[in-house]
Protein backbone atom coordinates (compact mmCIF):
# COMPACT_ATOMS: atom_id res chain seq x y z
CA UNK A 1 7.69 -2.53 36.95
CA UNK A 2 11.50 -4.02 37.68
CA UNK A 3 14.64 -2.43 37.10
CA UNK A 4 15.18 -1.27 33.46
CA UNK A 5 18.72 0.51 34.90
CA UNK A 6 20.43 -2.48 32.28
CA UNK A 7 18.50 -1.94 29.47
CA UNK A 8 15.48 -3.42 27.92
CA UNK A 9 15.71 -5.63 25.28
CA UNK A 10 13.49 -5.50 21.81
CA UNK A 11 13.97 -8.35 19.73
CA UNK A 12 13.51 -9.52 16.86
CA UNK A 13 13.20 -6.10 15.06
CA UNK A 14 12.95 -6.49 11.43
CA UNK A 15 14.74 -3.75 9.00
CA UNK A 16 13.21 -2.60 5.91
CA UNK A 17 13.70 -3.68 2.40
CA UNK A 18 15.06 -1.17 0.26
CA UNK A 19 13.07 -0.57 -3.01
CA UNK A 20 15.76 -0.47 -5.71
CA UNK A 21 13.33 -1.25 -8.69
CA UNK A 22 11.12 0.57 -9.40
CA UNK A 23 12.16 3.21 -6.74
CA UNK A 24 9.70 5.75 -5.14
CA UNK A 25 8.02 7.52 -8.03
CA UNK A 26 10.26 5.87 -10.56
CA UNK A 27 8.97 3.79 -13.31
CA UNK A 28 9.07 -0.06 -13.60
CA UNK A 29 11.73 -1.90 -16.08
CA UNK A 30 10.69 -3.39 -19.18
CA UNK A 31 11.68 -6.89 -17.67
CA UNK A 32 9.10 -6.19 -15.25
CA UNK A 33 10.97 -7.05 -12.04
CA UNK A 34 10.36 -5.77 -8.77
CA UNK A 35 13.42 -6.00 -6.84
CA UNK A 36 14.88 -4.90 -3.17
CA UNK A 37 18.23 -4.91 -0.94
CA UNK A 38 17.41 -6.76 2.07
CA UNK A 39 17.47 -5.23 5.04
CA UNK A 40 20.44 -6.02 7.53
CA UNK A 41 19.68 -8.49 10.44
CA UNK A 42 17.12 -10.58 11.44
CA UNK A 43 15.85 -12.53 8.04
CA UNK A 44 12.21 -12.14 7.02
CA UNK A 45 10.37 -15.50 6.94
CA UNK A 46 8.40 -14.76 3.98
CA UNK A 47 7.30 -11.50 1.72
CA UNK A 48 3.55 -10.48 0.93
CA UNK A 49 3.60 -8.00 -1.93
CA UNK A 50 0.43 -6.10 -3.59
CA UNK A 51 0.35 -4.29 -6.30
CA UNK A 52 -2.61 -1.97 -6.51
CA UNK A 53 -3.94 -0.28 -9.66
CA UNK A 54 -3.72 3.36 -8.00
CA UNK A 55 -0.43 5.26 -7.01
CA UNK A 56 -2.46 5.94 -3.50
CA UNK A 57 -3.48 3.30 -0.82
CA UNK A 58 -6.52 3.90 0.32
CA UNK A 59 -8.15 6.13 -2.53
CA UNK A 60 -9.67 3.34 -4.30
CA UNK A 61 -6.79 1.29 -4.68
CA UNK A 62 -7.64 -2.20 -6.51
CA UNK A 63 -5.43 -4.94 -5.75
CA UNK A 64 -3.41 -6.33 -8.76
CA UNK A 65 -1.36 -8.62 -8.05
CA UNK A 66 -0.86 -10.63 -4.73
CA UNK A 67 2.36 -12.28 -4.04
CA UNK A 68 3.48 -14.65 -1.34
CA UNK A 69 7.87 -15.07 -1.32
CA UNK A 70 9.81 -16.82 0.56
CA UNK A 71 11.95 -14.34 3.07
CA UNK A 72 15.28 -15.15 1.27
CA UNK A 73 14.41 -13.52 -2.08
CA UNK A 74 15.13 -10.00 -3.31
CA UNK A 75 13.09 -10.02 -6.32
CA UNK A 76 9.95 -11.41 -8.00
CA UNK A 77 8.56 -10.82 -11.89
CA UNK A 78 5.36 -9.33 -12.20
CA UNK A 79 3.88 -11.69 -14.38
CA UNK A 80 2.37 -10.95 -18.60
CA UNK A 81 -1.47 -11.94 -19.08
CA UNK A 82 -1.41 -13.38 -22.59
CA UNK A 83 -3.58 -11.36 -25.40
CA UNK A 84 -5.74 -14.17 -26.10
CA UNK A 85 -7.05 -15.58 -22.59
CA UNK A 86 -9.19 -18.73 -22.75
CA UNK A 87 -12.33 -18.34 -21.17
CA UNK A 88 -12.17 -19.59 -17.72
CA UNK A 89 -16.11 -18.59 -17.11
CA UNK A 90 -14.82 -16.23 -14.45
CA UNK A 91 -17.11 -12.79 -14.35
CA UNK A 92 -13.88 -11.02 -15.34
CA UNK A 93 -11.40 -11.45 -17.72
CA UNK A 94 -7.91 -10.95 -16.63
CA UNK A 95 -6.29 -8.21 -17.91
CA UNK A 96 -2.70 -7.30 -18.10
CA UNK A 97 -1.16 -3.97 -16.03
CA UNK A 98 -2.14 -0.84 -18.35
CA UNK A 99 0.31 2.18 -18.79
CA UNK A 100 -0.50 4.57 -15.33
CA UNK A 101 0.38 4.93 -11.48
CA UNK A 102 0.62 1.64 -9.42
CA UNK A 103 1.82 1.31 -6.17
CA UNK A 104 3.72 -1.81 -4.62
CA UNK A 105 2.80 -2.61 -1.14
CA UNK A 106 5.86 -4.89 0.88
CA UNK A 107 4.80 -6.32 4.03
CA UNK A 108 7.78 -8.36 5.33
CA UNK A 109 6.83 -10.97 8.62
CA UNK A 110 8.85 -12.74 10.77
CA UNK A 111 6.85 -16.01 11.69
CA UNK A 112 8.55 -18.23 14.39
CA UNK A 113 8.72 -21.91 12.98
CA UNK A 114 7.61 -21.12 9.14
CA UNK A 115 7.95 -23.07 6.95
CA UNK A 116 7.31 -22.13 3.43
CA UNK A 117 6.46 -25.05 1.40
CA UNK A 118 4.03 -26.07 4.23
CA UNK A 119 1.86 -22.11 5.66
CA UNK A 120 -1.82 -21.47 5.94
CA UNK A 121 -2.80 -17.43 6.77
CA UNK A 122 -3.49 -18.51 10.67
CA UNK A 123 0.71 -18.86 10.59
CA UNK A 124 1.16 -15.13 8.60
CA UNK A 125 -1.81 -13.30 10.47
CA UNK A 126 -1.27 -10.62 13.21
CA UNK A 127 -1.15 -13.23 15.39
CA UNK A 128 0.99 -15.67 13.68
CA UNK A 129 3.52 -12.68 13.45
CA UNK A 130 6.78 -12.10 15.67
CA UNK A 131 7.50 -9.05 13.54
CA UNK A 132 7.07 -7.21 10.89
CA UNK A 133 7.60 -4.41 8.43
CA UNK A 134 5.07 -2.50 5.83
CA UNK A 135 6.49 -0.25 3.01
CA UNK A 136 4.66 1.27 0.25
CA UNK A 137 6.55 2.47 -3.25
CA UNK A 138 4.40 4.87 -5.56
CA UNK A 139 5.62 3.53 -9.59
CA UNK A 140 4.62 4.18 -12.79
CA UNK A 141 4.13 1.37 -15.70
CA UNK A 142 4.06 2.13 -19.16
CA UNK A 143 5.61 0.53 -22.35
């Protein structure tokens, strides 16, 4: 081990988003926007955000919705599934979010040399990763 009298240095250190809507147990706008303050410092290369049908990871949680942002944004629409849905001859029709508890999972990843436009999931993986932050917001939908 060598001298750590000067200090040790830890970098890049992501900071967390801030969830300003919906907020922890809050309920989600009728415009349907999730949106956070980004966190001071180092930028995020890119966003992954879930939404899962139950208010608690783990406990049967279904993923929703699966988004991939670029690391400048601060918000992103949760998208409407039309009433009348052609059939795609999927098993499962999509349906849109129903009034109850939803959580939003935010995993924000610092990937050296990302590039957007041009990412496979080797780049975002655990091992693609320089850093990164998870957060998890508990919301409630209903019109």
């Amino acid at each position: 081990m060598g001298d750590l009298t000067g200090g040790v240095t830890i970098q890049p250190v992501l900071g967390l988003p801030e969830p300003l809507s919906p907020t922890e147990n809050g309920v989600l706008a009728a415009d349907r926007q999730l949106r956070w303050k980004a966190a001071a410092g180092q930028q995020p290369s890119m966003h992954q955000i879930l939404i899962l049908n139950s208010g608690v990871a783990g406990e049967g949680d279904d993923v929703r919705w699966n988004f991939f942002i670029d690391g400048t944004r601060t918000k992103v629409p949760i998208p409407r599934v039309p009433d009348a849905v052609e059939n795609t001859g999927l098993d499962v029709t999509p349906q849109d979010m129903v009034p109850g508890g939803f959580a939003w999972y935010h995993v924000s990843m610092l990937v050296p040399g990302f590039e957007y436009n041009n990412w496979s999931y080797l780049d975002i993986g655990l091992l693609g990763r320089r850093a990164w932050t998870e957060n998890l917001t508990r919301f409630v939908y209903g019109e």
